[in-house]
Structure formats: structure tokens, C-alpha cells
N, C-alpha and C. Protein backbone atom coordinates (compact mmCIF):
# COMPACT_ATOMS: atom_id res chain seq x y z
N UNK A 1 30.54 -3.43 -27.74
CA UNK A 1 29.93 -2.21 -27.22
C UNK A 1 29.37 -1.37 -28.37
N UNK A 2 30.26 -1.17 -29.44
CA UNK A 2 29.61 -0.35 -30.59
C UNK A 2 28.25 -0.86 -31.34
N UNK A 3 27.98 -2.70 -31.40
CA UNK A 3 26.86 -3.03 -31.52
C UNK A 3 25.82 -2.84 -30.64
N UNK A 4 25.95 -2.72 -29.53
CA UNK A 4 25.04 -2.10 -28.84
C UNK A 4 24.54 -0.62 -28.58
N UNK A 5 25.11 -0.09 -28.79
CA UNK A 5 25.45 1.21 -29.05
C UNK A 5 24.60 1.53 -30.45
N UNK A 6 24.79 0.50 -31.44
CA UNK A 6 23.69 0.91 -32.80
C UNK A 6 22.65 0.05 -32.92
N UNK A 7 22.79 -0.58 -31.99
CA UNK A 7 20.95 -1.04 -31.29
C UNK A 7 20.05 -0.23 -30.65
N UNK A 8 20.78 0.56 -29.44
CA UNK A 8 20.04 1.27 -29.00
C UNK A 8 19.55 2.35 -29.30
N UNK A 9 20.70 3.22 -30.10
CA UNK A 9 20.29 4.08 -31.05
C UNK A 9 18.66 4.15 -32.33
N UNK A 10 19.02 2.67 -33.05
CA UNK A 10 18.13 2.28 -33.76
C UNK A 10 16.57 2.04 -33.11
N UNK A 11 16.96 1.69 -32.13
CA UNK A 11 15.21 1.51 -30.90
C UNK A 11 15.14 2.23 -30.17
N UNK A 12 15.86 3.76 -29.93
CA UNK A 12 15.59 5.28 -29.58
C UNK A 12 15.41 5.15 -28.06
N UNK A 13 16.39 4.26 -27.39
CA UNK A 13 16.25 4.14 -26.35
C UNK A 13 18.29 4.49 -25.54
N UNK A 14 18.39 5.11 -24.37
CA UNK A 14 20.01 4.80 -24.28
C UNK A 14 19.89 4.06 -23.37
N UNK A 15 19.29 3.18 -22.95
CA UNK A 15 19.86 2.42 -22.06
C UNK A 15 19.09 0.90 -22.25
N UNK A 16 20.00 0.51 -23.92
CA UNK A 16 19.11 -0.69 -24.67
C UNK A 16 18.91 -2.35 -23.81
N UNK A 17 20.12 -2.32 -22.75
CA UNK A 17 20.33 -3.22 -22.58
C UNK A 17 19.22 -3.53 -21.25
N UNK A 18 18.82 -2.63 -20.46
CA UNK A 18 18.25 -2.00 -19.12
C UNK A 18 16.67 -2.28 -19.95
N UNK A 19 16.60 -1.81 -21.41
CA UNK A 19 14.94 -1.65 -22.31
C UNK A 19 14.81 -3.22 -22.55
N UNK A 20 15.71 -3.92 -23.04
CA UNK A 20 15.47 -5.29 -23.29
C UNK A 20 14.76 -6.22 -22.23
N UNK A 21 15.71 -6.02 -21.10
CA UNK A 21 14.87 -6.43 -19.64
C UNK A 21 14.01 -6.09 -19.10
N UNK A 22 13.28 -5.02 -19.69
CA UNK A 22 12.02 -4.43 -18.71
C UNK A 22 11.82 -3.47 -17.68
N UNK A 23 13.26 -2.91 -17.68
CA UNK A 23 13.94 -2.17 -16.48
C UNK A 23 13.73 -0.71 -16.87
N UNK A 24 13.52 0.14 -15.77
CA UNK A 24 12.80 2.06 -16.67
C UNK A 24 14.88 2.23 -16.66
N UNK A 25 14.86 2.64 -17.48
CA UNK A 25 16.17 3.81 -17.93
C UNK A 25 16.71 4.33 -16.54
N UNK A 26 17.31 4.35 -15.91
CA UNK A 26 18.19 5.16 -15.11
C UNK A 26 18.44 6.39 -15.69
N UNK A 27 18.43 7.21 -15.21
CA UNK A 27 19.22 9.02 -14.53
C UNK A 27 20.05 8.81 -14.94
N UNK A 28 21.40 9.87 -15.82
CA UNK A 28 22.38 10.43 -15.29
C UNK A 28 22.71 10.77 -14.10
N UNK A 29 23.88 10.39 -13.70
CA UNK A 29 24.15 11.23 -12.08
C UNK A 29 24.05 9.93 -11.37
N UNK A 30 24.42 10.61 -10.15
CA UNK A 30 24.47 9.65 -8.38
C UNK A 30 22.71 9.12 -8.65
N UNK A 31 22.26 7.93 -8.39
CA UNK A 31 20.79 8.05 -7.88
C UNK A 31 20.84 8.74 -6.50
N UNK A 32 19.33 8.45 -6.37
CA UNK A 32 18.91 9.18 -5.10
C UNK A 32 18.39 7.48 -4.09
N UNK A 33 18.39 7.58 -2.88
CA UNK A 33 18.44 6.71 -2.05
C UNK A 33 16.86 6.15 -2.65
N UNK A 34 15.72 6.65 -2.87
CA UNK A 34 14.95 5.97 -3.71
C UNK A 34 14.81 5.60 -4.69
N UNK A 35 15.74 6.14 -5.59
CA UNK A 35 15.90 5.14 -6.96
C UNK A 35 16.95 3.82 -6.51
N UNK A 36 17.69 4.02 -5.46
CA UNK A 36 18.69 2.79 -5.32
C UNK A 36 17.67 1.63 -4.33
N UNK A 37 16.65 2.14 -3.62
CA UNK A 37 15.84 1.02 -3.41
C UNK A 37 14.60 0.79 -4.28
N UNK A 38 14.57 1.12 -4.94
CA UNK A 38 13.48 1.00 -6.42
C UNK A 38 14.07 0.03 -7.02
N UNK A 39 15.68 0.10 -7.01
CA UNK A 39 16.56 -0.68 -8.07
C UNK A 39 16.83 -2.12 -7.14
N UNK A 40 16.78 -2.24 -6.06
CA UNK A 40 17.11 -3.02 -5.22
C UNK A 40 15.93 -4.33 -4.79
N UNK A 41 14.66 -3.37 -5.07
CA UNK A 41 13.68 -3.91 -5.07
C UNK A 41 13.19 -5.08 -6.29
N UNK A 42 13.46 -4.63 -7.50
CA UNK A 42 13.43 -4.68 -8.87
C UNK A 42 14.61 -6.23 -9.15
N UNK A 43 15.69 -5.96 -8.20
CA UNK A 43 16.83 -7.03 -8.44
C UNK A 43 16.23 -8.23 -8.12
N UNK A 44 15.41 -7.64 -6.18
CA UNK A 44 15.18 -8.83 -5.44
C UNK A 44 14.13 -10.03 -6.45
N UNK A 45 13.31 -8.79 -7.10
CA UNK A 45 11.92 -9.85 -7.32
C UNK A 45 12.66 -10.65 -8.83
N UNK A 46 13.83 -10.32 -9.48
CA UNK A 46 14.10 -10.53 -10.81
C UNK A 46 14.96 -12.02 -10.31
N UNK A 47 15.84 -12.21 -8.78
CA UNK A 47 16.12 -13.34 -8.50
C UNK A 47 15.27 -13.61 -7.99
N UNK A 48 14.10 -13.43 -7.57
CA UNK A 48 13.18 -14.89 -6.88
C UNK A 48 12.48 -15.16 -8.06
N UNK A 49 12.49 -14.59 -9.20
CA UNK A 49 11.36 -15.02 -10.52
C UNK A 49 12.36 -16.10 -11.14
N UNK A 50 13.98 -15.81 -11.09
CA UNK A 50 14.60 -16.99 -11.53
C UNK A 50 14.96 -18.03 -10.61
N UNK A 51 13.97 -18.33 -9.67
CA UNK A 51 13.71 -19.53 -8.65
C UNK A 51 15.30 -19.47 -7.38
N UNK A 52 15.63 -17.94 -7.49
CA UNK A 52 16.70 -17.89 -6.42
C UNK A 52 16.36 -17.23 -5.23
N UNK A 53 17.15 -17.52 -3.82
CA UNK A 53 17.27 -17.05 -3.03
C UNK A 53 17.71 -15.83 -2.88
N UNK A 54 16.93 -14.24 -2.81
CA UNK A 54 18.05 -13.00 -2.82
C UNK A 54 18.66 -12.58 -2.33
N UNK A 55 18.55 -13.62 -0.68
CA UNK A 55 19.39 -13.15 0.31
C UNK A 55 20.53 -13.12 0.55
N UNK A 56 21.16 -14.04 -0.15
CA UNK A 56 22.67 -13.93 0.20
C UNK A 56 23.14 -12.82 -1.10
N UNK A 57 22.76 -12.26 -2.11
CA UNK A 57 23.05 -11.27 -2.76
C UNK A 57 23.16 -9.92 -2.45
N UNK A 58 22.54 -9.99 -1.02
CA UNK A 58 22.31 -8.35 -0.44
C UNK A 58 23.27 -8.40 0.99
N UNK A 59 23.61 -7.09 1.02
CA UNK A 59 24.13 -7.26 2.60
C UNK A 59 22.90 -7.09 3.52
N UNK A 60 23.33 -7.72 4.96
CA UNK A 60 22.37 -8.13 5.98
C UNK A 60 21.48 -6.66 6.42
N UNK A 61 22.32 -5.69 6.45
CA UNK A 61 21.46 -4.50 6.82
C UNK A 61 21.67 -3.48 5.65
N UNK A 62 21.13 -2.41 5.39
CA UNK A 62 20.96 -1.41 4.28
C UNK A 62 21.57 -0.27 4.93
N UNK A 63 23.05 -0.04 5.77
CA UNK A 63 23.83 0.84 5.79
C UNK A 63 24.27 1.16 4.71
N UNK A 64 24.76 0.36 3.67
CA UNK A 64 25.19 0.92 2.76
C UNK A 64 24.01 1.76 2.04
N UNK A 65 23.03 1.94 2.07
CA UNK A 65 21.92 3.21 1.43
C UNK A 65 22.25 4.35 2.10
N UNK A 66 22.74 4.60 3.66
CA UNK A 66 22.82 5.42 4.00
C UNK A 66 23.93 6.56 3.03
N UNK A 67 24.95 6.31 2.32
CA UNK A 67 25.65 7.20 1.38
C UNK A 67 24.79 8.00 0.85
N UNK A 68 23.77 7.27 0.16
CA UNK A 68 22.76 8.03 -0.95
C UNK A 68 21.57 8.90 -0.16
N UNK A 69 21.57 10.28 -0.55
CA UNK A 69 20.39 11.34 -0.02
C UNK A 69 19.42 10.83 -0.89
């Protein structure tokens, strides 16, 4: 963790591991129900680019978004 920690520092980014992959930085805090389907969206297309199925990774309906305003 501390090597990463003086990676990310060094490439002025905090969330080095999220910058390596291509992924925008996350918020502090709860997201908001559109950053959690921004993020959800982002997962789906990252397993079908590695030739997977995303469906069984998600639950069948998106009740669980309902938590997030």
C-alpha cells in the first residue's frame, strides 16, 4: 500500500490505481445513484472488452441503486 501510495503521489493523481486503468477518480463520500451507474456502466463494457459475459456479475434487477439518491 505505501508503494502505491508513492506512486500516486509522484503522478499527482489519488486514485493511482483507478488512473492506471483509465477510470475518472471517484468523489469522496457516498456516490450519487449516477455516478454508481456511470461506474456500473464502465464495469459492464471493461468485462465484455475482456471477452466476458457481464451478466452474471450484476444482480438481475437494479434495486440495489435504489439506496443511492
Amino acid at each position: 500500500m505505501m508503494l502505491i501510495d508513492s506512486k500516486a503521489r509522484a503522478a499527482g493523481v489519488s486514485a493511482y490505481v483507478r488512473s492506471l486503468l483509465g477510470l475518472p477518480e471517484s468523489s469522496a463520500g457516498r456516490p450519487t445513484r449516477a455516478q454508481m451507474e456511470a461506474e456500473q456502466d464502465r464495469a459492464w463494457q471493461v468485462l465484455q472488452s475482456l471477452g466476458l459475459d457481464p451478466a452474471p456479475f450484476f444482480p438481475a434487477d437494479e434495486s440495489w441503486l435504489d439506496d443511492y439518491q
